[in-house]
Protein backbone atom coordinates (compact mmCIF):
# COMPACT_ATOMS: atom_id res chain seq x y z
CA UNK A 1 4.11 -7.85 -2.51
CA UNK A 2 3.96 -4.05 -2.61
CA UNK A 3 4.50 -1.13 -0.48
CA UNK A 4 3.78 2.43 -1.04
CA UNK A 5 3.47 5.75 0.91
CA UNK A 6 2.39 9.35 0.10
CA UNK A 7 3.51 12.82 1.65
CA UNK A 8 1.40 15.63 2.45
CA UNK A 9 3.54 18.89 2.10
CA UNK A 10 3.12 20.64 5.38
CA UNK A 11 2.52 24.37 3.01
CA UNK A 12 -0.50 22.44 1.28
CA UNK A 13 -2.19 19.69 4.09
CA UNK A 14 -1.18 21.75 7.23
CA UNK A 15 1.06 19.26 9.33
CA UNK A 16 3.06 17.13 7.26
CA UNK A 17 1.47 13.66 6.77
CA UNK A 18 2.94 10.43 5.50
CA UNK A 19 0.68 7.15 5.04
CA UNK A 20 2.40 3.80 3.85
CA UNK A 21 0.83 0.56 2.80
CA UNK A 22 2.40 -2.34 2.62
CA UNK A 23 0.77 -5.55 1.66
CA UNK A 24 0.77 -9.03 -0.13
CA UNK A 25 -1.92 -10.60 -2.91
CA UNK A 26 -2.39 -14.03 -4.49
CA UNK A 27 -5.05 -15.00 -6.67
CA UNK A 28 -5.47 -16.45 -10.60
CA UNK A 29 -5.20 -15.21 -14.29
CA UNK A 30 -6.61 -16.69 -17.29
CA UNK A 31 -6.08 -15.99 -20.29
CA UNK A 32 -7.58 -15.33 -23.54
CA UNK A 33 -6.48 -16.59 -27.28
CA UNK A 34 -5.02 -18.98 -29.04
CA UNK A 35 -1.67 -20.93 -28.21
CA UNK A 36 0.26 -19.70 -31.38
CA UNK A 37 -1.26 -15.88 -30.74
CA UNK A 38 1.61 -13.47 -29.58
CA UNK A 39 -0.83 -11.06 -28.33
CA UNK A 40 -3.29 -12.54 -25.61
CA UNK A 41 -5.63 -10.93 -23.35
CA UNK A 42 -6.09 -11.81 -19.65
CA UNK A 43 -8.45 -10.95 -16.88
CA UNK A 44 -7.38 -11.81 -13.59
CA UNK A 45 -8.36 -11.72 -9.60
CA UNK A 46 -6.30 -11.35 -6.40
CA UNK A 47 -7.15 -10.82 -2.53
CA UNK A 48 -4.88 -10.67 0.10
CA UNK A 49 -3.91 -8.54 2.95
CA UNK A 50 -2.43 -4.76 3.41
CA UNK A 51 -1.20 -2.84 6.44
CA UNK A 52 -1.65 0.54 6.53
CA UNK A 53 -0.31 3.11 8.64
CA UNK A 54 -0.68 7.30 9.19
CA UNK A 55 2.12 9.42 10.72
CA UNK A 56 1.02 12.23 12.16
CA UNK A 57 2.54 15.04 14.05
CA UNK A 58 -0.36 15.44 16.68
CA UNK A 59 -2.65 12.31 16.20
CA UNK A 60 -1.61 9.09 17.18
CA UNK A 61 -3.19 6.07 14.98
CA UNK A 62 -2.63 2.91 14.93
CA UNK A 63 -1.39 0.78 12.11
CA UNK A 64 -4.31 -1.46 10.87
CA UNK A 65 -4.21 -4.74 8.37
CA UNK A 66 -7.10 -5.49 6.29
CA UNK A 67 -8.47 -7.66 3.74
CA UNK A 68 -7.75 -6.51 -0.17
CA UNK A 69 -10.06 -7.68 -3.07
CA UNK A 70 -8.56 -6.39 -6.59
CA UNK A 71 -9.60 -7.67 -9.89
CA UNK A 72 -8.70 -6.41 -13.63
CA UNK A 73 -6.81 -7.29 -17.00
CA UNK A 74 -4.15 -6.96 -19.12
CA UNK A 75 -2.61 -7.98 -22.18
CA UNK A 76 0.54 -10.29 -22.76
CA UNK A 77 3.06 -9.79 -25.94
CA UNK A 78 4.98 -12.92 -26.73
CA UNK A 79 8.79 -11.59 -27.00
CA UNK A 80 10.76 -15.23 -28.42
CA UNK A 81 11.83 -16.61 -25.21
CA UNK A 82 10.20 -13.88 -23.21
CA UNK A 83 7.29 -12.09 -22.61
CA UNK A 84 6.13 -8.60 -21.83
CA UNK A 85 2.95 -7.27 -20.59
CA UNK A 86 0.69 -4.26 -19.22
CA UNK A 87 -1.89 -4.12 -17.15
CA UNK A 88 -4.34 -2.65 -14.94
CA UNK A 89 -6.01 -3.42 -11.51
CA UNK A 90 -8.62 -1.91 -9.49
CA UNK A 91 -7.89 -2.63 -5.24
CA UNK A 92 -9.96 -2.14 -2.53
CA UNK A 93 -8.80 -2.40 1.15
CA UNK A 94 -11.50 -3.11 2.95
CA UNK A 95 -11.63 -1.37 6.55
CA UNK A 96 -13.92 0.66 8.67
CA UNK A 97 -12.91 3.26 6.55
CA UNK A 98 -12.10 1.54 3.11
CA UNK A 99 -9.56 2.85 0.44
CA UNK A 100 -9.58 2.17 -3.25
CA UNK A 101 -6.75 2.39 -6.12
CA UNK A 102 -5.72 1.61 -9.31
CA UNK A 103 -2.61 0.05 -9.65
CA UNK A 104 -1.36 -0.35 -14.00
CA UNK A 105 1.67 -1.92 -13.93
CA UNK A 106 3.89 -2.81 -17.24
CA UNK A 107 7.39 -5.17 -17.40
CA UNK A 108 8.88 -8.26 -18.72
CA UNK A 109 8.95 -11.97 -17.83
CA UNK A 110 11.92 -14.03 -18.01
CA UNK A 111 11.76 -17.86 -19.59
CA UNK A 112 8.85 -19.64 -21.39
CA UNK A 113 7.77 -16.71 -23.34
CA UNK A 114 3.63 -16.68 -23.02
């Protein structure tokens, strides 16, 4: 799961604004190279569901939830018993008014190495 949420300074975007996301994605990996490599590739694919919401000091709008589709790749560093890893992955919310990111993420997995 994620959430997330961005501030518009009130000096800069007028009235101040705040819009959060929160959602949730599943999906697959698979990855590239040989069992004994301690460097492997991956590509992998997610969709799932995010709920979005504006505050506003003089428009009311409604909190929506809408279907995500993200897909993208990384690569895996075998650390003995761990494992650590970067990666990158394009999102798109798809709504009446559909938002895209780009999410790169980077940390460390615990047990079974790669």
């Amino acid at each position: 799961g994620f959430y997330g949420q961005n501030s518009g300074d009130e000096d800069v975007t007028g009235p101040d604004v705040k819009v959060k996301m929160f959602g949730g994605m599943a999906g697959g990996q698979f990855n590239f190279g040989g069992e004994a490599s301690p460097v492997k590739p991956y590509i992998l694919a997610q969709i799932g569901m995010v709920n979005s919401s504006l505050d506003h000091p003089t428009i009311d709008v409604d909190s929506e939830t809408d279907l995500a589709i993200g897909g993208g790749g990384g690569v895996g560093f075998g650390l003995g018993s761990m494992a650590a890893f970067v990666e990158g992955q394009f999102v798109s919310v798809r709504s009446d008014e559909s938002s895209n990111y780009v999410a790169v993420r980077f940390g460390i997995r615990f047990g079974g190495g790669m």
